[in-house]
PDB file of N, CA and C in Angstrom:
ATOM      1  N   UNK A   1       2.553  12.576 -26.774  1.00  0.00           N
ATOM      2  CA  UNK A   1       1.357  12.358 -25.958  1.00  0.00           C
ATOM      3  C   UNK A   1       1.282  10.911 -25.462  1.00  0.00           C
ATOM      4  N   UNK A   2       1.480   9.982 -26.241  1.00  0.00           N
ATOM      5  CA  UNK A   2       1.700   8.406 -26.169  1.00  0.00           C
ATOM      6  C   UNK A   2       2.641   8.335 -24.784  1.00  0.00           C
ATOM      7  N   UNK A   3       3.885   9.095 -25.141  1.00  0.00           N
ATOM      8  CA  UNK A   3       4.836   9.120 -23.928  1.00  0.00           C
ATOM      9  C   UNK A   3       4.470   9.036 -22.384  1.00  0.00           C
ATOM     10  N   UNK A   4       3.616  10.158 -22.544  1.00  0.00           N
ATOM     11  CA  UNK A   4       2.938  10.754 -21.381  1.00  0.00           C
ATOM     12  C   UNK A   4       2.329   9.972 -20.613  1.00  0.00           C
ATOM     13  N   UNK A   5       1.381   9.502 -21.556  1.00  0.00           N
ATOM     14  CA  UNK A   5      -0.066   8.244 -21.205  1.00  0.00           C
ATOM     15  C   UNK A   5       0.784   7.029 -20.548  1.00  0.00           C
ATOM     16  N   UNK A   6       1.899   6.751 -21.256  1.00  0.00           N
ATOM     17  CA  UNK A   6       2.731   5.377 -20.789  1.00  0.00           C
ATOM     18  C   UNK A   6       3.218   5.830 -19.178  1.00  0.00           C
ATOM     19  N   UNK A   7       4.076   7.035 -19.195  1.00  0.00           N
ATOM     20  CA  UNK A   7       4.594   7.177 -17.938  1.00  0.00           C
ATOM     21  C   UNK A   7       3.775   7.580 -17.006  1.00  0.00           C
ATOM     22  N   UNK A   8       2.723   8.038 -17.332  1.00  0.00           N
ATOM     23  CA  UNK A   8       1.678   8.315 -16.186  1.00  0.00           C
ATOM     24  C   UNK A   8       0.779   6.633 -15.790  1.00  0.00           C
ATOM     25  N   UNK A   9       0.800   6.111 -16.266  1.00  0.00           N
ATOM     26  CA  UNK A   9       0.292   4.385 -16.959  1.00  0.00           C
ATOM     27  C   UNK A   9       1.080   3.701 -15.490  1.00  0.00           C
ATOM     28  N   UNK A  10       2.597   3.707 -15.838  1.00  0.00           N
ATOM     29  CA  UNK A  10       3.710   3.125 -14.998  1.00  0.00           C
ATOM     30  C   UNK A  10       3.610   3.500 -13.164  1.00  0.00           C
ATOM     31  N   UNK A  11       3.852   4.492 -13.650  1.00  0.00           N
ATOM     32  CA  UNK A  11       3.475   5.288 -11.663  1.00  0.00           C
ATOM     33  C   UNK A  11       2.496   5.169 -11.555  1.00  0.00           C
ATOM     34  N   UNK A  12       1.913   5.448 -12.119  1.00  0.00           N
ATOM     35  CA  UNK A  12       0.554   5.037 -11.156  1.00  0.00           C
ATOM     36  C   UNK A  12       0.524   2.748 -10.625  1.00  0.00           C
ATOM     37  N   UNK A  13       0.631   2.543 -11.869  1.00  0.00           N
ATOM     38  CA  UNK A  13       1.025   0.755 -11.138  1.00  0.00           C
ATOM     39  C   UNK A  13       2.131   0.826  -9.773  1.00  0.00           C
ATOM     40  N   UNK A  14       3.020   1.286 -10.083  1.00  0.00           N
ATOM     41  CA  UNK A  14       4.013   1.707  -9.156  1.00  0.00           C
ATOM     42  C   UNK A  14       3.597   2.092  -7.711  1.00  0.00           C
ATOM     43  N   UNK A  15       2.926   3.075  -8.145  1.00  0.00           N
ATOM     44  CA  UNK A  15       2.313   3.784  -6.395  1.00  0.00           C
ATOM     45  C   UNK A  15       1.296   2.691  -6.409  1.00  0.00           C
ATOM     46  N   UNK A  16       0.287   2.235  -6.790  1.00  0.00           N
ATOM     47  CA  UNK A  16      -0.531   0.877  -6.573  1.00  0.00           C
ATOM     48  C   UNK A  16      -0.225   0.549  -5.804  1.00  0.00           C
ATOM     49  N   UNK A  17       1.353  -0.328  -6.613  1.00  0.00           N
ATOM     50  CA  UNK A  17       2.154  -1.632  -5.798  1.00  0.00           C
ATOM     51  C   UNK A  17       2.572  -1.222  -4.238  1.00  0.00           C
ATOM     52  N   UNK A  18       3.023   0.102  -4.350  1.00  0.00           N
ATOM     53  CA  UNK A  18       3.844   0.669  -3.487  1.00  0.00           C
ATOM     54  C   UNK A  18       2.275   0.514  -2.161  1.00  0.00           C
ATOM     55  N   UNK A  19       1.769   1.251  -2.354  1.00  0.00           N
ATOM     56  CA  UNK A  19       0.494   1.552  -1.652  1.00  0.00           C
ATOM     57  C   UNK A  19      -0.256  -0.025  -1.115  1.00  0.00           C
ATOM     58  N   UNK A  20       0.215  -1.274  -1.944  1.00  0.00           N
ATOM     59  CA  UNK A  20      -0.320  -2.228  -1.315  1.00  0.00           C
ATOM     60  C   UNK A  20       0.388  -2.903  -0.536  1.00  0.00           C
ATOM     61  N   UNK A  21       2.148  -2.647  -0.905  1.00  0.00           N
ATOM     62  CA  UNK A  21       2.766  -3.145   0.362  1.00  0.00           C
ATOM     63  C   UNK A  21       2.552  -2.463   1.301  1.00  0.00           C
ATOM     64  N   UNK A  22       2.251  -1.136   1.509  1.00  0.00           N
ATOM     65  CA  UNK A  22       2.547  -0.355   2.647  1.00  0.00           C
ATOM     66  C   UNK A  22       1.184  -1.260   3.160  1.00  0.00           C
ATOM     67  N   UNK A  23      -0.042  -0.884   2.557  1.00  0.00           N
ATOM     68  CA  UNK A  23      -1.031  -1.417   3.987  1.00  0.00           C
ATOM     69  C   UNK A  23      -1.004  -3.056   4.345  1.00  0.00           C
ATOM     70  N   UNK A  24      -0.407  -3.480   3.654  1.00  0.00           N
ATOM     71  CA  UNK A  24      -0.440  -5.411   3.421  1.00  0.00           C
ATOM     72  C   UNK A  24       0.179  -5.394   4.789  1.00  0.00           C
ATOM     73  N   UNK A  25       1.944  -4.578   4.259  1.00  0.00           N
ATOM     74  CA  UNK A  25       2.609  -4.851   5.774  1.00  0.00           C
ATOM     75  C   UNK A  25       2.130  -4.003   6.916  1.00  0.00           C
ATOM     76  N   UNK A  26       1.595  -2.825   6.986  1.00  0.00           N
ATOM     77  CA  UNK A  26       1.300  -2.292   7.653  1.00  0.00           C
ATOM     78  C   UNK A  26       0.359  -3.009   8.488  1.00  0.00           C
ATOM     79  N   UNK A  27      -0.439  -3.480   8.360  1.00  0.00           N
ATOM     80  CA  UNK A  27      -1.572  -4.496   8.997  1.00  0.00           C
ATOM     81  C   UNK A  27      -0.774  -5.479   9.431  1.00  0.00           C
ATOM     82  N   UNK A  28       0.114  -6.312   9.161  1.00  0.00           N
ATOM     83  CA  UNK A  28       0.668  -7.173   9.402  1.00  0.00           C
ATOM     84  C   UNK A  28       1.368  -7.235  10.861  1.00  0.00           C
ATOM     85  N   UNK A  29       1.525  -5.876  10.945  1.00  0.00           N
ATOM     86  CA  UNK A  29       2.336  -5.468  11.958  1.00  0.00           C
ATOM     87  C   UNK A  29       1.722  -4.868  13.057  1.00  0.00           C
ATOM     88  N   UNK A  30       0.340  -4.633  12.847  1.00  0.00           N
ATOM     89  CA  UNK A  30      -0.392  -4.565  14.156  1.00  0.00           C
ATOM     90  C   UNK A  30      -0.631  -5.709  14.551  1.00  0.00           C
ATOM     91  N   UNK A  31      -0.690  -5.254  16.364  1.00  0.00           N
ATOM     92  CA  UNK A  31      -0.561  -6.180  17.375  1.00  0.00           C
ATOM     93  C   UNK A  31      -1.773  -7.692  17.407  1.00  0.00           C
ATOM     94  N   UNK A  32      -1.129  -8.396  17.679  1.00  0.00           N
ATOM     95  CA  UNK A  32      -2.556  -9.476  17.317  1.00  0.00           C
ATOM     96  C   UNK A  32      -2.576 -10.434  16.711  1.00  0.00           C
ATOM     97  N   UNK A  33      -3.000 -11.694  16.674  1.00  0.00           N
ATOM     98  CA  UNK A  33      -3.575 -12.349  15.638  1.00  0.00           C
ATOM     99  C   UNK A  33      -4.681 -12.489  15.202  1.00  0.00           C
ATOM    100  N   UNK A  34      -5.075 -12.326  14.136  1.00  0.00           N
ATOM    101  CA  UNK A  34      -5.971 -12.357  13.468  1.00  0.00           C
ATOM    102  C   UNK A  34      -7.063 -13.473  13.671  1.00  0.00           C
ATOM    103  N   UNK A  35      -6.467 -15.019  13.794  1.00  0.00           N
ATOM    104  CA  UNK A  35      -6.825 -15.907  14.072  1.00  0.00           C
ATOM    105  C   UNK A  35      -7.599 -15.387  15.564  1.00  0.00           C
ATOM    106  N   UNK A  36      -7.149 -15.351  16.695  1.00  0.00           N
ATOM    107  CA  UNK A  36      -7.307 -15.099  18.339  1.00  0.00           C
ATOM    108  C   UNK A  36      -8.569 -13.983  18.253  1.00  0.00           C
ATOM    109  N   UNK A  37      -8.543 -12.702  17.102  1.00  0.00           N
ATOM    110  CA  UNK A  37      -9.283 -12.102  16.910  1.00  0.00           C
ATOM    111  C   UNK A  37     -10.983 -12.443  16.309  1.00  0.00           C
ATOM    112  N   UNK A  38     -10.802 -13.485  15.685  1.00  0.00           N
ATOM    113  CA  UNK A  38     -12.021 -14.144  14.972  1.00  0.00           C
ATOM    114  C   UNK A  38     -12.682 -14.941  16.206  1.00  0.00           C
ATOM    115  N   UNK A  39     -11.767 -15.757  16.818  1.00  0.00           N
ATOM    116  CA  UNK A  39     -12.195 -16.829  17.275  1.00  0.00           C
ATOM    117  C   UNK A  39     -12.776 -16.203  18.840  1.00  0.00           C
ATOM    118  N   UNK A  40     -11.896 -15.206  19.107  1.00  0.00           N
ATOM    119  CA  UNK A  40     -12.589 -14.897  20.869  1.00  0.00           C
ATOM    120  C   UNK A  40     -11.374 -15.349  21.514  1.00  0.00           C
ATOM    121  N   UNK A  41     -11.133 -14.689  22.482  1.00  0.00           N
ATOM    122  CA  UNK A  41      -9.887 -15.620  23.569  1.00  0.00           C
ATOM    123  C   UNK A  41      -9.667 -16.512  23.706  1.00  0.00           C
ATOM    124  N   UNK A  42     -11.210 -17.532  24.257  1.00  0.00           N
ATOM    125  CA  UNK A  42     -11.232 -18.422  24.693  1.00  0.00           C
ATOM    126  C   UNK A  42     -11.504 -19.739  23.807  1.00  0.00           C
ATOM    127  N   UNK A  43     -10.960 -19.146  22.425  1.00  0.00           N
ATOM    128  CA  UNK A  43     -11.026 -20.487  21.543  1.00  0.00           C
ATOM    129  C   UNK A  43      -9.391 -21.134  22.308  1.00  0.00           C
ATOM    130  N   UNK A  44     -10.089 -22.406  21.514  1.00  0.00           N
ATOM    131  CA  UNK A  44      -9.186 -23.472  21.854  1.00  0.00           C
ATOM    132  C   UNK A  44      -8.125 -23.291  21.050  1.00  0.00           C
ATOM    133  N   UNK A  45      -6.429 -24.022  21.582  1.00  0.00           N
ATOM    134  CA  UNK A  45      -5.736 -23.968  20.541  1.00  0.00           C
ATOM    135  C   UNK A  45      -5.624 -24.277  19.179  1.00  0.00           C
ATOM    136  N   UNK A  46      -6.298 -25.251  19.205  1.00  0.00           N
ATOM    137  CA  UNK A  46      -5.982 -26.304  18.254  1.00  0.00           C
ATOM    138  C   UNK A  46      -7.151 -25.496  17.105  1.00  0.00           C
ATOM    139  N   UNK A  47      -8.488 -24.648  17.529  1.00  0.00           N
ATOM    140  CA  UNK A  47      -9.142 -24.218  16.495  1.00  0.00           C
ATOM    141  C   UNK A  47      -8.607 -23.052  16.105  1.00  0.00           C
ATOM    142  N   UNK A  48      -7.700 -22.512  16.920  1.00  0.00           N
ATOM    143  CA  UNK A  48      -6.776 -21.271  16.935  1.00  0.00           C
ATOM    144  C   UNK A  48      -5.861 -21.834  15.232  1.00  0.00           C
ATOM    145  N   UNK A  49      -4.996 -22.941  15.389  1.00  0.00           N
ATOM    146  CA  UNK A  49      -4.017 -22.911  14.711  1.00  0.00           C
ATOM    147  C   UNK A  49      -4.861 -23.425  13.436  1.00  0.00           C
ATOM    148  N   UNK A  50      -5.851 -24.325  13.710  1.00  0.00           N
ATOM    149  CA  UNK A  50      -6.801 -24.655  12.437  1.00  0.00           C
ATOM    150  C   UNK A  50      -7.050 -23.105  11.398  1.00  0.00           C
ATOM    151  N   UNK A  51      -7.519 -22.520  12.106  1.00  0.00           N
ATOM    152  CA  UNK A  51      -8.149 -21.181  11.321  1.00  0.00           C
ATOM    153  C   UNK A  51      -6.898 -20.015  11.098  1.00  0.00           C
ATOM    154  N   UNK A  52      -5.566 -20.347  11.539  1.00  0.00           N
ATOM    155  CA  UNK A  52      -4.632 -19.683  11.063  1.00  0.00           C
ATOM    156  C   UNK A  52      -3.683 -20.486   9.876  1.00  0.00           C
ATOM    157  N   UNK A  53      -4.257 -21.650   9.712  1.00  0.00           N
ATOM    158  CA  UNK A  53      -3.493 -22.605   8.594  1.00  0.00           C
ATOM    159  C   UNK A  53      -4.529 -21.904   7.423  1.00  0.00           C
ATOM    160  N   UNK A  54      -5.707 -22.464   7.337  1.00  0.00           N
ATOM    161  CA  UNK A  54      -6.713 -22.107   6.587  1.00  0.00           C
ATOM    162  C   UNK A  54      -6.623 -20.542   5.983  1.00  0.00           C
ATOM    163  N   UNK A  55      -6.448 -19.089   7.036  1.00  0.00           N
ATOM    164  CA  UNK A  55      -6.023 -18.070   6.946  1.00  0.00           C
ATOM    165  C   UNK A  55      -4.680 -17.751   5.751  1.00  0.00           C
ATOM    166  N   UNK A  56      -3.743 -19.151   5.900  1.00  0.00           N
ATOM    167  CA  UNK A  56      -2.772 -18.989   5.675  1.00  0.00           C
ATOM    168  C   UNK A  56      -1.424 -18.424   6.347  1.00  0.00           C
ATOM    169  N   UNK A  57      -1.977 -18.105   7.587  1.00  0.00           N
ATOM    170  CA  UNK A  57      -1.131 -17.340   8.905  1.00  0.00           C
ATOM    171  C   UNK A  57       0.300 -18.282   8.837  1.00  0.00           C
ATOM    172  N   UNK A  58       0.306 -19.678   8.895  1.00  0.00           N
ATOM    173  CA  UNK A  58       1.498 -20.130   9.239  1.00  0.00           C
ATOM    174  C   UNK A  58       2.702 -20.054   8.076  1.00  0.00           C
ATOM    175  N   UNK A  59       2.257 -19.130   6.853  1.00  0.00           N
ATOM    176  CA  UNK A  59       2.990 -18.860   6.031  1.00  0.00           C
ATOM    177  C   UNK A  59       4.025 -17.908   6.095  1.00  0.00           C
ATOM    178  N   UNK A  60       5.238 -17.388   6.058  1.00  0.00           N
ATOM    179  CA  UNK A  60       6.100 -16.487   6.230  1.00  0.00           C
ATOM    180  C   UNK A  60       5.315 -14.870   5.253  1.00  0.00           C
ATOM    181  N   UNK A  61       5.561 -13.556   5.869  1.00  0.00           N
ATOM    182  CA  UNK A  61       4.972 -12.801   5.577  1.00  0.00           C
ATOM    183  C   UNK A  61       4.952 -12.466   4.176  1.00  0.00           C
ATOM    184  N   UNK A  62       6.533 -12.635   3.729  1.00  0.00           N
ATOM    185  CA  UNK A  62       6.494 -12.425   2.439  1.00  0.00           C
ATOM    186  C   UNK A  62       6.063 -12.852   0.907  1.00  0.00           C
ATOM    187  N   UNK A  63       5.886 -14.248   1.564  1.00  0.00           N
ATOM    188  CA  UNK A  63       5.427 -15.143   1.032  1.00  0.00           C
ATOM    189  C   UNK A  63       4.060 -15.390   0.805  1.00  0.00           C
ATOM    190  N   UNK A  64       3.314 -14.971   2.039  1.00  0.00           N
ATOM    191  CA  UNK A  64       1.810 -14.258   1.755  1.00  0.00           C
ATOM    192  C   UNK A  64       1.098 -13.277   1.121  1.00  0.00           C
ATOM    193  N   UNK A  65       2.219 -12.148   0.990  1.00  0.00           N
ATOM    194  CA  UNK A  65       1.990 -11.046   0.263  1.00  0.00           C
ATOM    195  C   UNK A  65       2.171 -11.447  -1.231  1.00  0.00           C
ATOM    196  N   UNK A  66       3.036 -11.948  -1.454  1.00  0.00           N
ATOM    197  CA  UNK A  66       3.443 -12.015  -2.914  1.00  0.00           C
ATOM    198  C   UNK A  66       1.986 -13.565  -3.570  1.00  0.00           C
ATOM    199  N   UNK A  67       1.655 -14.185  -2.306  1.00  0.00           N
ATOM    200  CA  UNK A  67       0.319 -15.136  -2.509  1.00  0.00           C
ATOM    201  C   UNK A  67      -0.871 -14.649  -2.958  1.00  0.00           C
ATOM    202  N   UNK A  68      -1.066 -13.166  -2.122  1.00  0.00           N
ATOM    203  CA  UNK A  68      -2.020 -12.472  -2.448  1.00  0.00           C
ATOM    204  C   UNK A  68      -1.905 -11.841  -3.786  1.00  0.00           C
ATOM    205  N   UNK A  69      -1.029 -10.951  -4.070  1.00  0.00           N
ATOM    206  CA  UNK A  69      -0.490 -10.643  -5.100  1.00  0.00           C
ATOM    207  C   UNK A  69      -0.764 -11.251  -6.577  1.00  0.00           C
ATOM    208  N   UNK A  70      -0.437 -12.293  -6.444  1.00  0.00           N
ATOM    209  CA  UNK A  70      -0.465 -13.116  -7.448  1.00  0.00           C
ATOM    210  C   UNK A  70      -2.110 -13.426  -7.806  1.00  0.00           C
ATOM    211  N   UNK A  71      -2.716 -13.824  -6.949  1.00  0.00           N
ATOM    212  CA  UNK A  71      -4.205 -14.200  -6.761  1.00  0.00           C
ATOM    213  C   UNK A  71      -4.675 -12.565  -7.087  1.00  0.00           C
ATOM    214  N   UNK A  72      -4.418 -11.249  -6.715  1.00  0.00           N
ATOM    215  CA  UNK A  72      -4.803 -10.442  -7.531  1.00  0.00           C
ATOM    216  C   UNK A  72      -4.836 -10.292  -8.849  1.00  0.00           C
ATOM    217  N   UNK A  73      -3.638 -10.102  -8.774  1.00  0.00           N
ATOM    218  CA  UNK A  73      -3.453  -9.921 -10.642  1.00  0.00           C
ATOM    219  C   UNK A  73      -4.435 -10.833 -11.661  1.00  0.00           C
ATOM    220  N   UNK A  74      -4.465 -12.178 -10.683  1.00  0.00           N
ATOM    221  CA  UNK A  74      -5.651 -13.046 -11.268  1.00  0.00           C
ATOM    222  C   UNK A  74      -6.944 -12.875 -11.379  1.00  0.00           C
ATOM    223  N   UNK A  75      -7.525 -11.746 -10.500  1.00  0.00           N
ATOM    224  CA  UNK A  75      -8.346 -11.509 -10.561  1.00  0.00           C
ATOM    225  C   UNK A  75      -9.861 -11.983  -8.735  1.00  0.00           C
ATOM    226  N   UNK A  76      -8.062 -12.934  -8.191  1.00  0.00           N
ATOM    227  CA  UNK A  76      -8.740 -13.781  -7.096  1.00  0.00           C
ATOM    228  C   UNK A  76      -8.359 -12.583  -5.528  1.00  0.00           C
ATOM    229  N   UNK A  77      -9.416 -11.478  -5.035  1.00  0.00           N
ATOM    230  CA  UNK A  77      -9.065 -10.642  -4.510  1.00  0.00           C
ATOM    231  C   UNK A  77      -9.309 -11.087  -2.659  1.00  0.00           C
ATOM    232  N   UNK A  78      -9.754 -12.334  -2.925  1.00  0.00           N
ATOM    233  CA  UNK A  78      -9.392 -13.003  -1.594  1.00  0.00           C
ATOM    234  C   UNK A  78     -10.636 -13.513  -0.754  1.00  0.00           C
ATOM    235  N   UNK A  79     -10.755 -13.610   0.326  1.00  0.00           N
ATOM    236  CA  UNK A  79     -11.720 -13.829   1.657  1.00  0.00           C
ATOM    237  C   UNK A  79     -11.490 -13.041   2.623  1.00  0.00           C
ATOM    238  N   UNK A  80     -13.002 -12.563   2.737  1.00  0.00           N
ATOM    239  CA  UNK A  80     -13.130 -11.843   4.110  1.00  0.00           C
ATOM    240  C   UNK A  80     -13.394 -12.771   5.618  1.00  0.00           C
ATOM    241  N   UNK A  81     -12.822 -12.204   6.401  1.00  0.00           N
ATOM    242  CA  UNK A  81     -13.291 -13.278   7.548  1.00  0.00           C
ATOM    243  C   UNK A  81     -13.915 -12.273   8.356  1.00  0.00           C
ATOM    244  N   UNK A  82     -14.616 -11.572   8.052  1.00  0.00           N
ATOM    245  CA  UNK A  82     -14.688 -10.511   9.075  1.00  0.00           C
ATOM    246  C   UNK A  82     -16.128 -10.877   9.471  1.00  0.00           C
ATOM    247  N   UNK A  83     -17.047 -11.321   8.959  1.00  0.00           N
ATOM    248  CA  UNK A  83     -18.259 -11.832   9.576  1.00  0.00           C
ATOM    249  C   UNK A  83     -18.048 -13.045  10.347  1.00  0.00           C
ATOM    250  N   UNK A  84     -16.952 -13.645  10.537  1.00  0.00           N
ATOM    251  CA  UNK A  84     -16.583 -14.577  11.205  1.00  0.00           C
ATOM    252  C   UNK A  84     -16.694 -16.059  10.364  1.00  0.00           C
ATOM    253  N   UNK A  85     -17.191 -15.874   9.207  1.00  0.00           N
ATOM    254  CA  UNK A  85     -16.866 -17.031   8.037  1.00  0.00           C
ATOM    255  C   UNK A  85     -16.771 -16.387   6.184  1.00  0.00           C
ATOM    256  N   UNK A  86     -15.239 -17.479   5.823  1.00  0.00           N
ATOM    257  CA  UNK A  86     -15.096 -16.872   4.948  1.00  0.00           C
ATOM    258  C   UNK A  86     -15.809 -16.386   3.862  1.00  0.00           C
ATOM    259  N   UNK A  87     -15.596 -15.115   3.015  1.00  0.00           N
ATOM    260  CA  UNK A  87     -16.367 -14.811   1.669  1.00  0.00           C
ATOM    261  C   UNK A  87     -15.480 -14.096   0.940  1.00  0.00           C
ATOM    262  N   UNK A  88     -16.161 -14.350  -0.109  1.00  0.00           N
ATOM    263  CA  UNK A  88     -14.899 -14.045  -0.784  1.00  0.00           C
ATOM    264  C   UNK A  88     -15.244 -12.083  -1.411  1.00  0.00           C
ATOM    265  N   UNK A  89     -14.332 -11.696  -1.386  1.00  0.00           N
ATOM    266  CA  UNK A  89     -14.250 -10.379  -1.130  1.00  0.00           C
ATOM    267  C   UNK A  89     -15.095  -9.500  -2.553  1.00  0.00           C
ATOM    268  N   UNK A  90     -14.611  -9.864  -3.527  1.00  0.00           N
ATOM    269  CA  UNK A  90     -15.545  -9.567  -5.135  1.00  0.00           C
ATOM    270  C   UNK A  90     -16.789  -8.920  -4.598  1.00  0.00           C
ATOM    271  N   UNK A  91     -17.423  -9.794  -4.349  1.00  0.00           N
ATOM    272  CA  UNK A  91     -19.103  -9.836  -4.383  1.00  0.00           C
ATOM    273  C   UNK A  91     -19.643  -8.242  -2.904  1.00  0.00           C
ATOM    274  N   UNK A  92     -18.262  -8.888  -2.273  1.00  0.00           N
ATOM    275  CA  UNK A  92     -18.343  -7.757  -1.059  1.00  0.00           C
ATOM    276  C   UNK A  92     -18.121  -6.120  -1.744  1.00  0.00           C
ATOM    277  N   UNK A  93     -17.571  -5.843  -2.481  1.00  0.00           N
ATOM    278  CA  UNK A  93     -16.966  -4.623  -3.254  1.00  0.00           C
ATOM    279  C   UNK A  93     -17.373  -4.227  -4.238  1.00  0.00           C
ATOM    280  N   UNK A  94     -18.041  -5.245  -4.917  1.00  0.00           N
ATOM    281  CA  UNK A  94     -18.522  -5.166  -6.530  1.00  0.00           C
ATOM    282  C   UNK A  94     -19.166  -3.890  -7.134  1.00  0.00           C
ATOM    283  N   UNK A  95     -20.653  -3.964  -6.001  1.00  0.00           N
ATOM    284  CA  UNK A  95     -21.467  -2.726  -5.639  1.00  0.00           C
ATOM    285  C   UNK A  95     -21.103  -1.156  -5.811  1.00  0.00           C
ATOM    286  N   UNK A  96     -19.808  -1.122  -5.418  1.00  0.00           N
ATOM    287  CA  UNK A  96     -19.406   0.210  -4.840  1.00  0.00           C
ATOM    288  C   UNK A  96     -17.907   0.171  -6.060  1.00  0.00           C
ATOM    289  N   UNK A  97     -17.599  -0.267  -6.486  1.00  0.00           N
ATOM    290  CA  UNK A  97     -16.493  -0.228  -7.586  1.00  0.00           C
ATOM    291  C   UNK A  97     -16.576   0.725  -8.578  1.00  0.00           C
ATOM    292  N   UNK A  98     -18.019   1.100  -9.458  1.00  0.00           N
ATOM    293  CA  UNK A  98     -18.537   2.057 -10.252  1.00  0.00           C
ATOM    294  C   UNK A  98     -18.345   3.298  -9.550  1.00  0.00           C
ATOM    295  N   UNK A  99     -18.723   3.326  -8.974  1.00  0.00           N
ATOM    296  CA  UNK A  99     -18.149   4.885  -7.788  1.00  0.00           C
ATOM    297  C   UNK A  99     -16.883   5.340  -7.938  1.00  0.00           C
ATOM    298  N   UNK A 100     -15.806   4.417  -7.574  1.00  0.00           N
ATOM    299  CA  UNK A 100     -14.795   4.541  -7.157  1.00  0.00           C
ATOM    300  C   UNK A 100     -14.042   4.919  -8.825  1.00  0.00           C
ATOM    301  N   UNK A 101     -14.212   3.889  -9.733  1.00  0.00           N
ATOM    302  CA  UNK A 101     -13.861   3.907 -10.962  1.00  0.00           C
ATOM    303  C   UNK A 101     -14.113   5.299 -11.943  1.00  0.00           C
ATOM    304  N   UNK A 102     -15.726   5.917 -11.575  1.00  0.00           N
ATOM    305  CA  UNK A 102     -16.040   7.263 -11.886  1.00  0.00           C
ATOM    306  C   UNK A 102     -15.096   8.337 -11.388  1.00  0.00           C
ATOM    307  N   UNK A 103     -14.763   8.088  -9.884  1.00  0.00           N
ATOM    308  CA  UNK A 103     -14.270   9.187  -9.102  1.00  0.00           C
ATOM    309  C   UNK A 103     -12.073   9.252  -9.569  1.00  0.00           C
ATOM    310  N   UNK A 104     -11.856   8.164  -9.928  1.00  0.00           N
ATOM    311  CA  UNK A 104     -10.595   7.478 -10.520  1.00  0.00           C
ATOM    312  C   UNK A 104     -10.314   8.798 -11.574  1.00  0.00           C
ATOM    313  N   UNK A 105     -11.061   7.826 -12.670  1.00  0.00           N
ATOM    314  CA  UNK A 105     -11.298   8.515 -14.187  1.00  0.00           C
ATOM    315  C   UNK A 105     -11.513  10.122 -14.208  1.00  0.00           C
ATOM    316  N   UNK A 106     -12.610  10.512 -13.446  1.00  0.00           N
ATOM    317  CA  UNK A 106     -12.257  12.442 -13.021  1.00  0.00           C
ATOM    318  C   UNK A 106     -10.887  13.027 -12.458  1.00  0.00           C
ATOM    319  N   UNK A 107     -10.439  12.272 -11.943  1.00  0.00           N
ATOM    320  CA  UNK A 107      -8.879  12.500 -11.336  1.00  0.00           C
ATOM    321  C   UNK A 107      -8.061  12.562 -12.060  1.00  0.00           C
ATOM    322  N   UNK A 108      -8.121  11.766 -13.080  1.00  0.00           N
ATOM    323  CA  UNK A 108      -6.938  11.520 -13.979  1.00  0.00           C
ATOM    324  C   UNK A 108      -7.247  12.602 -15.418  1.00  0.00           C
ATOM    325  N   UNK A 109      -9.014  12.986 -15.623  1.00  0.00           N
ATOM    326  CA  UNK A 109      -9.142  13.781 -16.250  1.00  0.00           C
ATOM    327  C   UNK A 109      -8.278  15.193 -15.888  1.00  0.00           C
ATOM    328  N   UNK A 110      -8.425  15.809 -14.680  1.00  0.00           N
ATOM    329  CA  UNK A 110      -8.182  16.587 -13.939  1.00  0.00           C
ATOM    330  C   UNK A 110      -6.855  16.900 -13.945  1.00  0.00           C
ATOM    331  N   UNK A 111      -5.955  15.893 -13.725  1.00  0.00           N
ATOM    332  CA  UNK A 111      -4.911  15.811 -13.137  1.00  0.00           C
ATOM    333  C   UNK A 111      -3.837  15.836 -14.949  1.00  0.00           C
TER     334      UNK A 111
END
């Protein structure tokens, strides 16, 4: 039974991991910058490349992922920029985590 619990334990981290490269890169790879997207067209360059340093944009992709990564496991799940200034994402999710964690735990009962 121990067996079980471990290998079901493993894949599931596995598909996690798997599941966070897919959307990490997947996003990555739609058209756009992110930066150009916050700021409006008609930002300037220079606040363009400001808010893609800050973003972390001028970092190589892989190297961002495995940034994030790391800052997960820590517990540090990042900044949103999506209101157009950063926050940090926790406080954004926190709310709705019990849900998700209930609906988890029935699955795995289930399953």
């Amino acid at each position: 039974m121990t067996r079980v619990v471990l290998v079901r334990f493993l894949v599931a981290l596995v598909t996690i991991w798997g599941a966070s490269m897919a959307i990490y890169f997947g996003i990555a790879a739609l058209p756009g910058d992110p930066a150009t997207v916050i700021l409006g067209e008609e930002a300037s360059p220079e606040a363009v490349a400001s808010l893609q340093e800050q973003m972390n944009l001028d970092e190589p992709l892989v190297q961002r992922y495995f940034g994030w990564l790391g800052g997960f496991v820590h517990g540090d799940l990042g900044e949103s920029f999506a209101t157009g200034t950063p926050r940090p994402v926790w406080p954004l999710i926190s709310g709705k985590i019990r849900n998700t964690l209930v609906l988890t735990g029935a699955t795995l009962l289930i399953l």
